[in-house]
Structure formats: C-alpha cells, structure tokens
C-alpha atoms as a PDB file:
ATOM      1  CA  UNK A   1      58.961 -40.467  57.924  1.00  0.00           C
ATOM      2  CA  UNK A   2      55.786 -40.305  56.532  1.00  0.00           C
ATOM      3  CA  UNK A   3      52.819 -37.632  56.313  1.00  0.00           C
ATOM      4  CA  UNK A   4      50.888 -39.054  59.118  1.00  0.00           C
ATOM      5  CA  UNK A   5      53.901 -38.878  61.457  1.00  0.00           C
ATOM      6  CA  UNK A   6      54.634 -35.412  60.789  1.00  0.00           C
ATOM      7  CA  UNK A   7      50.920 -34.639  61.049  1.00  0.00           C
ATOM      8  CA  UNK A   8      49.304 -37.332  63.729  1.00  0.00           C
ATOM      9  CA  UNK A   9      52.572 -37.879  65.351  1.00  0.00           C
ATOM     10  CA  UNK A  10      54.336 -35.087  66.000  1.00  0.00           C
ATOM     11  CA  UNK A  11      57.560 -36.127  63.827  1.00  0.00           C
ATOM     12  CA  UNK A  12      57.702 -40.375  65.639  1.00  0.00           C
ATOM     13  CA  UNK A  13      55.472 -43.064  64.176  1.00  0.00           C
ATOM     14  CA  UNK A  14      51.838 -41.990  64.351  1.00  0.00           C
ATOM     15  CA  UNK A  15      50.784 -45.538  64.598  1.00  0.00           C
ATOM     16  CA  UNK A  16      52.657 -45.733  68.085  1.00  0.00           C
ATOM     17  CA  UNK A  17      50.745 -42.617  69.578  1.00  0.00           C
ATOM     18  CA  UNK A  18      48.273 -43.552  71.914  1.00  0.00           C
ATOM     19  CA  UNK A  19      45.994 -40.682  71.455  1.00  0.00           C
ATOM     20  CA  UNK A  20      45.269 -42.523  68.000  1.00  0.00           C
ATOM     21  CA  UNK A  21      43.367 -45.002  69.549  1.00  0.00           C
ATOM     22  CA  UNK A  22      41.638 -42.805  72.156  1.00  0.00           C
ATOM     23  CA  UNK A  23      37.423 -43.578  72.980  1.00  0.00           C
ATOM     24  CA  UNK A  24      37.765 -39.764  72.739  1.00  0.00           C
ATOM     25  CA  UNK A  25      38.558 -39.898  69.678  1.00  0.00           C
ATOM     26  CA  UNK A  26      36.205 -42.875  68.322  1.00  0.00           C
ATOM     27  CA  UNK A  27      33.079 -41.109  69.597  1.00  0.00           C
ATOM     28  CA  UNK A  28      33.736 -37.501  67.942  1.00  0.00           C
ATOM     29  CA  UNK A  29      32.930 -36.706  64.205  1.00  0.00           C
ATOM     30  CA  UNK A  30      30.843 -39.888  63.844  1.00  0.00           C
ATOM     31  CA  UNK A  31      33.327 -42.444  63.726  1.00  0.00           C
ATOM     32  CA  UNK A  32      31.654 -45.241  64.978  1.00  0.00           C
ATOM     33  CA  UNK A  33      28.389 -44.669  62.606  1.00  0.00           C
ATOM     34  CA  UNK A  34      31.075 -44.569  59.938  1.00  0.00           C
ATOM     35  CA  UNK A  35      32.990 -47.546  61.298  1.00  0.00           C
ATOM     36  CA  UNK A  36      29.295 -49.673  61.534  1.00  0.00           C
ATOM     37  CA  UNK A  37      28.562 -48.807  57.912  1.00  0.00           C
ATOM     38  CA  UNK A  38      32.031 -49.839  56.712  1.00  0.00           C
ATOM     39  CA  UNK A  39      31.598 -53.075  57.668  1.00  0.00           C
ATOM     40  CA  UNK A  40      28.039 -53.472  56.580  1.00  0.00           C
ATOM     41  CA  UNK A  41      27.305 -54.601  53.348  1.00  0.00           C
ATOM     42  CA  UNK A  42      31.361 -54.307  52.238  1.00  0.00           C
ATOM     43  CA  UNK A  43      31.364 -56.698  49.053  1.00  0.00           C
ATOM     44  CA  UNK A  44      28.244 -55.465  47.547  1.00  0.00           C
ATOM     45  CA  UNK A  45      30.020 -51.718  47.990  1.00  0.00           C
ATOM     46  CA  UNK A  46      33.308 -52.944  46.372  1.00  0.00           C
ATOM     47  CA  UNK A  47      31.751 -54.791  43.570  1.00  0.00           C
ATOM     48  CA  UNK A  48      29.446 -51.549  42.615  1.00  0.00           C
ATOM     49  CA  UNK A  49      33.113 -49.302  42.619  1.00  0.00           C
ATOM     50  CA  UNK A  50      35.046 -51.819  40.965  1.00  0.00           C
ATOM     51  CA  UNK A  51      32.707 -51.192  38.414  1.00  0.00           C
ATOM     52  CA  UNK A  52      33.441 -47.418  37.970  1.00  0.00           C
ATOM     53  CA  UNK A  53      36.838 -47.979  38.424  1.00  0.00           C
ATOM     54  CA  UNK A  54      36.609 -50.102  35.395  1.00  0.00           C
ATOM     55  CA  UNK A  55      35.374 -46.954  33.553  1.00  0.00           C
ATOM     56  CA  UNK A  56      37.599 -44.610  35.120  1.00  0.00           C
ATOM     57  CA  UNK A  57      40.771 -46.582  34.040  1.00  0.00           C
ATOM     58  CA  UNK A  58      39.700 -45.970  30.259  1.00  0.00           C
ATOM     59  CA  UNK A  59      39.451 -41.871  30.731  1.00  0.00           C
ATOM     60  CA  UNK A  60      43.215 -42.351  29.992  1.00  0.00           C
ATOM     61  CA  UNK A  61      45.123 -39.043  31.394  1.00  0.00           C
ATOM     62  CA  UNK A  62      42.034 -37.877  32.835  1.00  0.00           C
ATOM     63  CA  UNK A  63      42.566 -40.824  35.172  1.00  0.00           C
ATOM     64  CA  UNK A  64      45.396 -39.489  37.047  1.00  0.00           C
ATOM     65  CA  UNK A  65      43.162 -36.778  38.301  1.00  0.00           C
ATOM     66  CA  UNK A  66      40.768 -38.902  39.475  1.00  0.00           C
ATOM     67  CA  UNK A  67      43.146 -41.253  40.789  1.00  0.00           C
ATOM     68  CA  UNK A  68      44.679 -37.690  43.102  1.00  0.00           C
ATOM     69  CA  UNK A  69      40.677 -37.118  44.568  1.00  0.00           C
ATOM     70  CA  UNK A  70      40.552 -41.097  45.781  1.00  0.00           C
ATOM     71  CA  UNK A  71      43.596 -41.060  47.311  1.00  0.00           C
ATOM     72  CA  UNK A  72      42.801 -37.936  49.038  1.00  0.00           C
ATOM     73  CA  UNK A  73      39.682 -39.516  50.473  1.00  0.00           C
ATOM     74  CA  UNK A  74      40.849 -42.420  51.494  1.00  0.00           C
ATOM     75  CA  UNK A  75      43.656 -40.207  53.597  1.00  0.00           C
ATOM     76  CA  UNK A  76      41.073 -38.733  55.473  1.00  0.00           C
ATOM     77  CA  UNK A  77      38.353 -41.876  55.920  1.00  0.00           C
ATOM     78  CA  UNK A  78      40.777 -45.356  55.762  1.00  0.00           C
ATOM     79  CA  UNK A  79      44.056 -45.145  55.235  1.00  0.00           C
ATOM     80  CA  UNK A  80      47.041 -47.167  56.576  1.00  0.00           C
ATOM     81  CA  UNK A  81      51.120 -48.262  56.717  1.00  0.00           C
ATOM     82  CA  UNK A  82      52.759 -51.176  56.432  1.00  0.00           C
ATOM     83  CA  UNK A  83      54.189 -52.598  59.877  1.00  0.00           C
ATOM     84  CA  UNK A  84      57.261 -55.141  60.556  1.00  0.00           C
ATOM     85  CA  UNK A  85      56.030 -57.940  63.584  1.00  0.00           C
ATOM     86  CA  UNK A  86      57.974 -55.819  66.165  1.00  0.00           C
ATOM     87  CA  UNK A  87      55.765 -52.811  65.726  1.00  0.00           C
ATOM     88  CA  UNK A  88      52.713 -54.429  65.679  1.00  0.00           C
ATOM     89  CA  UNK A  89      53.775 -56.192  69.075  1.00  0.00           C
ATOM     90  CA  UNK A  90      54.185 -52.586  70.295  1.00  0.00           C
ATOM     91  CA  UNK A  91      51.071 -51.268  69.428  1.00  0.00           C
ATOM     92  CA  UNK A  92      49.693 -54.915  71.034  1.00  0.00           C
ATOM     93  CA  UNK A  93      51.424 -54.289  74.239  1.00  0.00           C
ATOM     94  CA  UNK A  94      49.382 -50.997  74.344  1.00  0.00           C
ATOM     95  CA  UNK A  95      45.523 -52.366  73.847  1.00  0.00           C
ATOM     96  CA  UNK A  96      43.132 -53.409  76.565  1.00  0.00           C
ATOM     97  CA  UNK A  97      41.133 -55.451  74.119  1.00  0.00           C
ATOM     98  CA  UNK A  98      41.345 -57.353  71.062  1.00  0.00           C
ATOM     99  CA  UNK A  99      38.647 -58.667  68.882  1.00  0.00           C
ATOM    100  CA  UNK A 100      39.228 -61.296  66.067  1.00  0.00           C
ATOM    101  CA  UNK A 101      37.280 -60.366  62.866  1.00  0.00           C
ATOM    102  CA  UNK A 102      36.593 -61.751  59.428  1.00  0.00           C
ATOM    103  CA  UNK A 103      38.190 -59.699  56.655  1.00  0.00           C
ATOM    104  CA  UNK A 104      36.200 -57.954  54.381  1.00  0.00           C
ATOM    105  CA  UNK A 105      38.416 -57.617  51.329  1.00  0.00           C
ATOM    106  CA  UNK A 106      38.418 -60.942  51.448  1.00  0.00           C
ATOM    107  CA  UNK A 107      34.642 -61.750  51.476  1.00  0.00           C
ATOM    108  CA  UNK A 108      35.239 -59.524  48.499  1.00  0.00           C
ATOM    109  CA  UNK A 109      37.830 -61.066  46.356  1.00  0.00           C
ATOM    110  CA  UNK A 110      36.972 -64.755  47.001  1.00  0.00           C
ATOM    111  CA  UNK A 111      33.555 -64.834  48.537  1.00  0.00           C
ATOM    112  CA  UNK A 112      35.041 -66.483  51.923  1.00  0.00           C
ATOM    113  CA  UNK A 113      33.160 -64.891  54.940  1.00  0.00           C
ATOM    114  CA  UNK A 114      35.227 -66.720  57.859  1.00  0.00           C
ATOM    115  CA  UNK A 115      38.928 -65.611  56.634  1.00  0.00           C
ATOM    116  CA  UNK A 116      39.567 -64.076  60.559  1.00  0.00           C
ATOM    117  CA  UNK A 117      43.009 -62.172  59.369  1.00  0.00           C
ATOM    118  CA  UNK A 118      41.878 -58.680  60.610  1.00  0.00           C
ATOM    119  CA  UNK A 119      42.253 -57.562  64.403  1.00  0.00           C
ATOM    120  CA  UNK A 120      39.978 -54.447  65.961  1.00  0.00           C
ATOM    121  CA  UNK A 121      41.955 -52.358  68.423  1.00  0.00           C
ATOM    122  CA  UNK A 122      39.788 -49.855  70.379  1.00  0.00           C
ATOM    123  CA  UNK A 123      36.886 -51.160  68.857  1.00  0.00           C
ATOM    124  CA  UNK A 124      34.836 -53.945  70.555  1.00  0.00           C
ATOM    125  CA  UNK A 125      32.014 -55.611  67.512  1.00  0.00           C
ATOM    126  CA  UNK A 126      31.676 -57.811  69.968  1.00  0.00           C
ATOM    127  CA  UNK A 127      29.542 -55.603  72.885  1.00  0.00           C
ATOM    128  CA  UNK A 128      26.693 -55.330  70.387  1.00  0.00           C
ATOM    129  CA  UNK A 129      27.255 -57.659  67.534  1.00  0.00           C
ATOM    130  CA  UNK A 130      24.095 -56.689  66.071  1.00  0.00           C
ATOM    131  CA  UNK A 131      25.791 -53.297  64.480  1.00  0.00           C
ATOM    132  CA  UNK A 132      27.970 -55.784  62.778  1.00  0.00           C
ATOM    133  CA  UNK A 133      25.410 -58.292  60.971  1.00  0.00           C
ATOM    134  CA  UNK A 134      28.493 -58.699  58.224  1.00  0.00           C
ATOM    135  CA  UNK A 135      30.677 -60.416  61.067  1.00  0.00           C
ATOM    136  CA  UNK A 136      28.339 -62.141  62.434  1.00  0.00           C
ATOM    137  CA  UNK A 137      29.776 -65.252  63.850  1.00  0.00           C
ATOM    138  CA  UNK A 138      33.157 -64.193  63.414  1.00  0.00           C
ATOM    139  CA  UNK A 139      33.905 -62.427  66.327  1.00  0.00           C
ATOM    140  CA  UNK A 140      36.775 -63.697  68.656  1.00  0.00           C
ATOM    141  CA  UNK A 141      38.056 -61.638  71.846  1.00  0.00           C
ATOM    142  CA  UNK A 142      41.293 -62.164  72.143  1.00  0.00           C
ATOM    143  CA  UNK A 143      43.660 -62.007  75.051  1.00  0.00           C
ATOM    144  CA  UNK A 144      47.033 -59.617  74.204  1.00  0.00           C
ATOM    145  CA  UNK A 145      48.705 -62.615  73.952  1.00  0.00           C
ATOM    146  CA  UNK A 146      47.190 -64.302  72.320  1.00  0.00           C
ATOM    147  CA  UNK A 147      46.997 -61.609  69.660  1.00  0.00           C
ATOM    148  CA  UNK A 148      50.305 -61.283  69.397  1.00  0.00           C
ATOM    149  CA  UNK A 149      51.059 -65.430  69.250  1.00  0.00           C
ATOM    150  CA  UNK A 150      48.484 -65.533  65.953  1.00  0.00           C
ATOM    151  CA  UNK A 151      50.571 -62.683  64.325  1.00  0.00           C
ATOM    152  CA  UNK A 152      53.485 -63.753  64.899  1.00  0.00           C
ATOM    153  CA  UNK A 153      52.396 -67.336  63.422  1.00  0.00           C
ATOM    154  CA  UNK A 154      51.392 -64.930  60.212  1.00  0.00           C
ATOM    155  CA  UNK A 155      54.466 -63.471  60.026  1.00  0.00           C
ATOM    156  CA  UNK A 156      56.274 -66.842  59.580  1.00  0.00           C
ATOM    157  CA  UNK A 157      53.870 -67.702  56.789  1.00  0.00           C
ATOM    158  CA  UNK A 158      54.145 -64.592  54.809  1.00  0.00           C
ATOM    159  CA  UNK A 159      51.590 -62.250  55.489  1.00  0.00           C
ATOM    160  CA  UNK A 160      52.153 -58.516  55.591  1.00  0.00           C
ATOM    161  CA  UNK A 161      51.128 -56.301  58.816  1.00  0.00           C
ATOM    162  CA  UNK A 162      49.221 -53.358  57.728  1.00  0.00           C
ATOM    163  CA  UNK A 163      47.573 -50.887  60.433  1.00  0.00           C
ATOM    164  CA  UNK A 164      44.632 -48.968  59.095  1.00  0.00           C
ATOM    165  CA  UNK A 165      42.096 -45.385  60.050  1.00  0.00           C
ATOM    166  CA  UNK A 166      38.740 -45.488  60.335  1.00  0.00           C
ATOM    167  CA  UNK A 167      38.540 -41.743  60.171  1.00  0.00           C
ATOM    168  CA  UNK A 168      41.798 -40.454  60.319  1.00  0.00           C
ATOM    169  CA  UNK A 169      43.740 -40.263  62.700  1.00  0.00           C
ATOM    170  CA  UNK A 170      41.684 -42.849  64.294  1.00  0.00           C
ATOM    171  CA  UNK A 171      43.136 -45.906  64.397  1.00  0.00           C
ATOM    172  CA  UNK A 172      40.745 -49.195  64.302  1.00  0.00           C
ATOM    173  CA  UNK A 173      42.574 -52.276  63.450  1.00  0.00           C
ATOM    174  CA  UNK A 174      45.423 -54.300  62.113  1.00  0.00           C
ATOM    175  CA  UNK A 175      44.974 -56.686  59.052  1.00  0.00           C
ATOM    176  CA  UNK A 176      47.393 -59.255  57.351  1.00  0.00           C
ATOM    177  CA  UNK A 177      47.329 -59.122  53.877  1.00  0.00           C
ATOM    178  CA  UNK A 178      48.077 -61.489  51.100  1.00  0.00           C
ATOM    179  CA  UNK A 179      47.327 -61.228  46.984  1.00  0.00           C
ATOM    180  CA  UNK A 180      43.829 -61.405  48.545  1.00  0.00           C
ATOM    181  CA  UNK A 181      43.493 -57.898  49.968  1.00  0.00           C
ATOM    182  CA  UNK A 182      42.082 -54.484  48.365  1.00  0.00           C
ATOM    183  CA  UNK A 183      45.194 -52.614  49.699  1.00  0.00           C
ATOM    184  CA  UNK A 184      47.961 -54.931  47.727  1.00  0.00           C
ATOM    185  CA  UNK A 185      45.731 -55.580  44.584  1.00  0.00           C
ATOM    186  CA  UNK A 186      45.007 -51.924  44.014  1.00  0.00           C
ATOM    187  CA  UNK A 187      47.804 -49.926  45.866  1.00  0.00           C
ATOM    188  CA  UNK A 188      50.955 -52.565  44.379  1.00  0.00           C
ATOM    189  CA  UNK A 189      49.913 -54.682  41.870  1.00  0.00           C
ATOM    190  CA  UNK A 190      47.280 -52.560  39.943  1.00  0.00           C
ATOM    191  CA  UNK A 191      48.657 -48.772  40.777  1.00  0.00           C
ATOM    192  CA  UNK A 192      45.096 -47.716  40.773  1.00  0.00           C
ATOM    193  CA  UNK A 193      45.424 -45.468  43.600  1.00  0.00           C
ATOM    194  CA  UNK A 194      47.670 -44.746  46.727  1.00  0.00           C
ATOM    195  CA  UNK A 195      46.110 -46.348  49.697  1.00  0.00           C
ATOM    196  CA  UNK A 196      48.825 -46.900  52.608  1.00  0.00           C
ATOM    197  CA  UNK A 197      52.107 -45.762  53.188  1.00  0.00           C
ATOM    198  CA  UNK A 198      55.459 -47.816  52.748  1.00  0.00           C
ATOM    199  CA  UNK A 199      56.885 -48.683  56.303  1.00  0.00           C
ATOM    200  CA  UNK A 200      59.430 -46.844  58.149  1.00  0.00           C
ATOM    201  CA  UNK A 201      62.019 -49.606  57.235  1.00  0.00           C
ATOM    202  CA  UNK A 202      63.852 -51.005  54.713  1.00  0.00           C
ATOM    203  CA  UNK A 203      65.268 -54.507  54.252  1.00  0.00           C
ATOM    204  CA  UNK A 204      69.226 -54.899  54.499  1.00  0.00           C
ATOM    205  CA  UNK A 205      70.988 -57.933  53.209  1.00  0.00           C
ATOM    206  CA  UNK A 206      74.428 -59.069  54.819  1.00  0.00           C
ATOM    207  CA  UNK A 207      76.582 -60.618  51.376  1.00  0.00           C
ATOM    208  CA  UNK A 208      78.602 -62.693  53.918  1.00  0.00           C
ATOM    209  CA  UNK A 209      76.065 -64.276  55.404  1.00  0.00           C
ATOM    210  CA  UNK A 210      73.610 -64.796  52.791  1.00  0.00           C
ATOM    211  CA  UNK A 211      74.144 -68.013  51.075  1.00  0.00           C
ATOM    212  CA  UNK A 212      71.986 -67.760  48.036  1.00  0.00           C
ATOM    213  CA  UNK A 213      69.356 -70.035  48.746  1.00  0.00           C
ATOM    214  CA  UNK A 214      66.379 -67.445  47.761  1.00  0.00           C
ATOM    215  CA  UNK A 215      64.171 -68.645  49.789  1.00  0.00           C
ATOM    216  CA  UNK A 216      62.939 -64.859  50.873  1.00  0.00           C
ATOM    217  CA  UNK A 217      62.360 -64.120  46.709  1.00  0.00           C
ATOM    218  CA  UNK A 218      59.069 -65.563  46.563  1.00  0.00           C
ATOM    219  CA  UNK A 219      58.209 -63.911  49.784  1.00  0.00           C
ATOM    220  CA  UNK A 220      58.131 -60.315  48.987  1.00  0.00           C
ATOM    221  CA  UNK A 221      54.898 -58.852  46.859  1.00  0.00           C
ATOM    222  CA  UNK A 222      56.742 -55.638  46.212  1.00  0.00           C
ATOM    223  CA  UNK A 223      59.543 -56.776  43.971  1.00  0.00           C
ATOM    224  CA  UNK A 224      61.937 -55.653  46.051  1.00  0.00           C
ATOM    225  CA  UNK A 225      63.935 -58.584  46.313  1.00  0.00           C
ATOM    226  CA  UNK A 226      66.524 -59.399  43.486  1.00  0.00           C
ATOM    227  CA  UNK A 227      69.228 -62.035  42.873  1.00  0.00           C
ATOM    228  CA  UNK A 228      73.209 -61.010  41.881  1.00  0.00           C
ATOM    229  CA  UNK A 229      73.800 -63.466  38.685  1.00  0.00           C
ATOM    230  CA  UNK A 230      77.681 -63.701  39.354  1.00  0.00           C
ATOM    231  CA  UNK A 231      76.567 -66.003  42.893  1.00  0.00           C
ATOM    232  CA  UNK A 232      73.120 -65.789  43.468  1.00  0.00           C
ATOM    233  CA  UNK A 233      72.789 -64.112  46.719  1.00  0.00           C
ATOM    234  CA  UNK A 234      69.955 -61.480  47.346  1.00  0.00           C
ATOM    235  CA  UNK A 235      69.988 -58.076  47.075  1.00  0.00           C
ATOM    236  CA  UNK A 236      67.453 -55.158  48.150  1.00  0.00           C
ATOM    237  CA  UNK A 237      65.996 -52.661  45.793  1.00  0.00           C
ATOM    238  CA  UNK A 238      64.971 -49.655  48.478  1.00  0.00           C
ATOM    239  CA  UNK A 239      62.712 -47.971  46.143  1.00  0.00           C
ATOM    240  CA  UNK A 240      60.675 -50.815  46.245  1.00  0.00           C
ATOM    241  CA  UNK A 241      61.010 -51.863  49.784  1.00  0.00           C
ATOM    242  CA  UNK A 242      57.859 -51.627  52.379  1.00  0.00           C
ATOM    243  CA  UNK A 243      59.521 -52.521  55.160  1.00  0.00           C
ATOM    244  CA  UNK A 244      57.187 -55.349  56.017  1.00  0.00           C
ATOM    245  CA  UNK A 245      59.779 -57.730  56.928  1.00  0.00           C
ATOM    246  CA  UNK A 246      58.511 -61.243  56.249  1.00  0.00           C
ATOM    247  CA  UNK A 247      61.307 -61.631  54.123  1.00  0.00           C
ATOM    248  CA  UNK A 248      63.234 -62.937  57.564  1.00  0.00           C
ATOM    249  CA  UNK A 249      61.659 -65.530  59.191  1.00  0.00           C
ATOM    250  CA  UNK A 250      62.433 -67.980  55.820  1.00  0.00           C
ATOM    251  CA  UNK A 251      66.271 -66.997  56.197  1.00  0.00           C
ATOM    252  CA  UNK A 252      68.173 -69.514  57.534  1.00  0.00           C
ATOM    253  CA  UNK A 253      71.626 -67.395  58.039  1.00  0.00           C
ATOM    254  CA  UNK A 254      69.379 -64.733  59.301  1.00  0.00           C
ATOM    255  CA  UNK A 255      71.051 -62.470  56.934  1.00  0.00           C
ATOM    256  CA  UNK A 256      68.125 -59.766  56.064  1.00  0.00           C
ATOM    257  CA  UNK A 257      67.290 -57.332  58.768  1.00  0.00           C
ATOM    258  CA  UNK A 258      65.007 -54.202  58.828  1.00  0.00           C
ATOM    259  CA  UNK A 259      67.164 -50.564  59.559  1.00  0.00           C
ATOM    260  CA  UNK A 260      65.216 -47.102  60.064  1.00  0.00           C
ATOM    261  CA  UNK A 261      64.608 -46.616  56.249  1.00  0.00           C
ATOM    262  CA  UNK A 262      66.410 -42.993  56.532  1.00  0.00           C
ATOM    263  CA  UNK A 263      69.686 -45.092  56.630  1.00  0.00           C
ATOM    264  CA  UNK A 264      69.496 -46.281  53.885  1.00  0.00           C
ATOM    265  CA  UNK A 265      71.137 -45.826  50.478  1.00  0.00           C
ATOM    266  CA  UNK A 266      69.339 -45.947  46.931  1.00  0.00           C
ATOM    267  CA  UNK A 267      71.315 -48.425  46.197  1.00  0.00           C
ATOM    268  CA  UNK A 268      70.471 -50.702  49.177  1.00  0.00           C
ATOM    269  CA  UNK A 269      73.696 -50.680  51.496  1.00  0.00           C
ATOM    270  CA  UNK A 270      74.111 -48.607  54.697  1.00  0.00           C
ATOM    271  CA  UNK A 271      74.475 -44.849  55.815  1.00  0.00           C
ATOM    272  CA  UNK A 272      77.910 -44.292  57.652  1.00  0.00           C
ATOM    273  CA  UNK A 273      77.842 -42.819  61.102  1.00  0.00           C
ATOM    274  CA  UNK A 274      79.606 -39.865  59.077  1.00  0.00           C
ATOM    275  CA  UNK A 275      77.215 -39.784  56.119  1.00  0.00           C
END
C-alpha cells in the first residue's frame, strides 16, 4: 500500500476514491490557477530546470539532500502511481467527461506538440481553451468509451498507465508513458528524484505455461523481467516490479498475471493462504 492510500485513501487505493476528483476539491487552494500555469509554457520550464539539475547532480552527496526537498514537492503539487489497464478502466467507469490532450513531457523531450497520450479527468481545457494556449488544437472530448478503447489499444503496444495530482490529493489526469516521458527518464532510468509510486501489483509468471519465447523482455522499462539460462523462460524480479502490466498482452500462453503486490515473495513466487 502506498503513502497516498494510507493518507488520501483511508488504507484502499487513493486513486479509486472519488472524493479525489471532486469540483470541490479542484476549486479550493488554487488548483485550477495552478493547473492553467502547469500547462502553460511547460518545455521552456523544463528546459530552464534541467539546467539546474545539471548543476545539482555535480554537488555529489550534497545531492541527496536536494534530491529529498524535490521529491517532497512534487508529493504535494504533481505526483502519481503506476496503474495496470483494469484500474484505469475503473477510474474510467467513474468520470463524466474526458478530454484528449497533447502531452507535455513530450513537447519537451522531442519537440512534438500533437503526441495526444495524456487524458484530463475532472478537468475540462476544453470549456475555455484559451487558459490552455499550450494545447491549443489538441483538445479531444472523449466519450467513456471511447477513452477506455484508446487505452486499451496503448496497453497492447506497450505503454505504461500512470495517474497523476495536480495539487495533491487532486487528481487531474491519466498519461501513458514511454522512454519519452519526464516521470520514466528521471524517476527509473536517471534516479534523479522520486516522482510516482510503484503500483499496487506485481507481475507473476506461471513456469508451466511460459514457453520461453521472451517476447514480454523487451516490454518492461523497469528491468524487472529476467530469463532462467537452464530453459529460457521468464522470471520476475519484485523489487523491481511496477505493476504496470503491459508485460501481458505480448504473451501468447497468457502466463504473466498481476497479484495484490502484498502476496508476493522477494523472490517472485506466491504467498500461501497460510503464510
């Protein structure tokens, strides 16, 4: 379970709480001023802090207390978890509208201003588009459906559900991430800072069905997913697991499948009913 659960979720997954998405809640404590500057003027922003983090990376042990104050901020501003398909299709199921929206980290990372992989939930850019001039032309309302169609289509091809704050506990959006997005390059590849929690799952491979094809390997972007030499069928490292689940739809046994991460073992197998 993780600390927004405990705190924004009174012990079940805070992501699943409707009271997270509340108008109540996006109108206090200037959320939606802070939600209109986010998206306004987002790769100039990034490319002026990538350049301190360039200097803060060579403060050596100094670093990791700097690293402890971003991750703090980010906690209480934009924060978010990594979510299989079937929880995202909850939290769908939930909405009243759904607005298509260009992704920021990547008009960031490769300059492309029409990459639509990002989803607003309780947020509507598109009643006054003019407080978004950043996604201007970008903006799609979406039926539920056909929400949850376009995710699932990005679930076959790879990409990893994360929800995300805007103003914590306030929950804003779901994005699909690839090698493209802030959240991978600088929470898992880079270590710079903690930005998102691991899911509430963990991958579980069945030996007798898998048949060693390793077709999920090159799927996961958390290294979680290893090979046994003796007969090359997959195995699950649950330290490194984030319970994303893409690993699945490229099985064709249909041997991985996601289990509440608490019953799991460190060394990847299952709890017992007894354990």
């Amino acid at each position: 379970m993780c600390e927004f659960c405990v705190k924004h979720g009174e012990g079940k997954k805070w992501y699943l709480q409707m009271k997270n998405y509340s108008r109540e809640l996006l109108e206090s404590d200037g959320r939606q001023q802070y939600i209109q500057r986010f998206f306004t003027g987002f790769p100039e922003r990034y490319a002026r802090n990538q350049q301190l983090l360039r200097f803060a990376r060579r403060l050596g042990p100094a670093y990791s207390f700097i690293r402890t104050i971003i991750s703090a901020n980010l906690k209480r501003h934009h924060y978010g978890q990594v979510l299989p398909l079937e929880d995202v299709q909850a939290i769908l199921k939930e909405m009243t509208t759904v607005v298509r929206v260009a992704c920021v980290c990547r008009m960031a990372t490769i300059g492309r201003r029409q990459e639509r992989f990002c989803y607003a939930l309780s947020i509507n850019p598109t009643a006054d588009p003019s407080l978004y001039p950043d996604l201007d032309g970008s903006l799609e309302e979406l039926s539920i459906e056909e929400a949850a169609h376009q995710i699932a289509k990005l679930d076959e091809e790879g990409l990893i559900h994360t929800v995300w704050t805007f103003g914590t506990p306030f929950i804003g959006g779901i994005c699909n991430c690839d090698r493209n997005c802030l959240a991978l390059r600088h929470h898992v590849f880079h270590q710079d800072f903690d930005v998102m929690f691991r899911g509430e799952y963990r991958a579980v491979v069945d030996v007798s069905q898998c048949i060693g094809c390793n077709q999920c390997l090159p799927r996961c972007e958390f290294d979680a997913l290893t090979r046994y030499r003796a007969n090359r069928k997959v195995r699950v490292s649950p330290e490194n697991c984030y319970g994303c689940g893409v690993c699945r739809p490229v099985c064709p046994t249909g041997a991985i499948r996601l289990v509440p991460a608490r019953d799991t073992l460190p060394h990847g197998s299952l709890q017992s009913p007894s354990s």
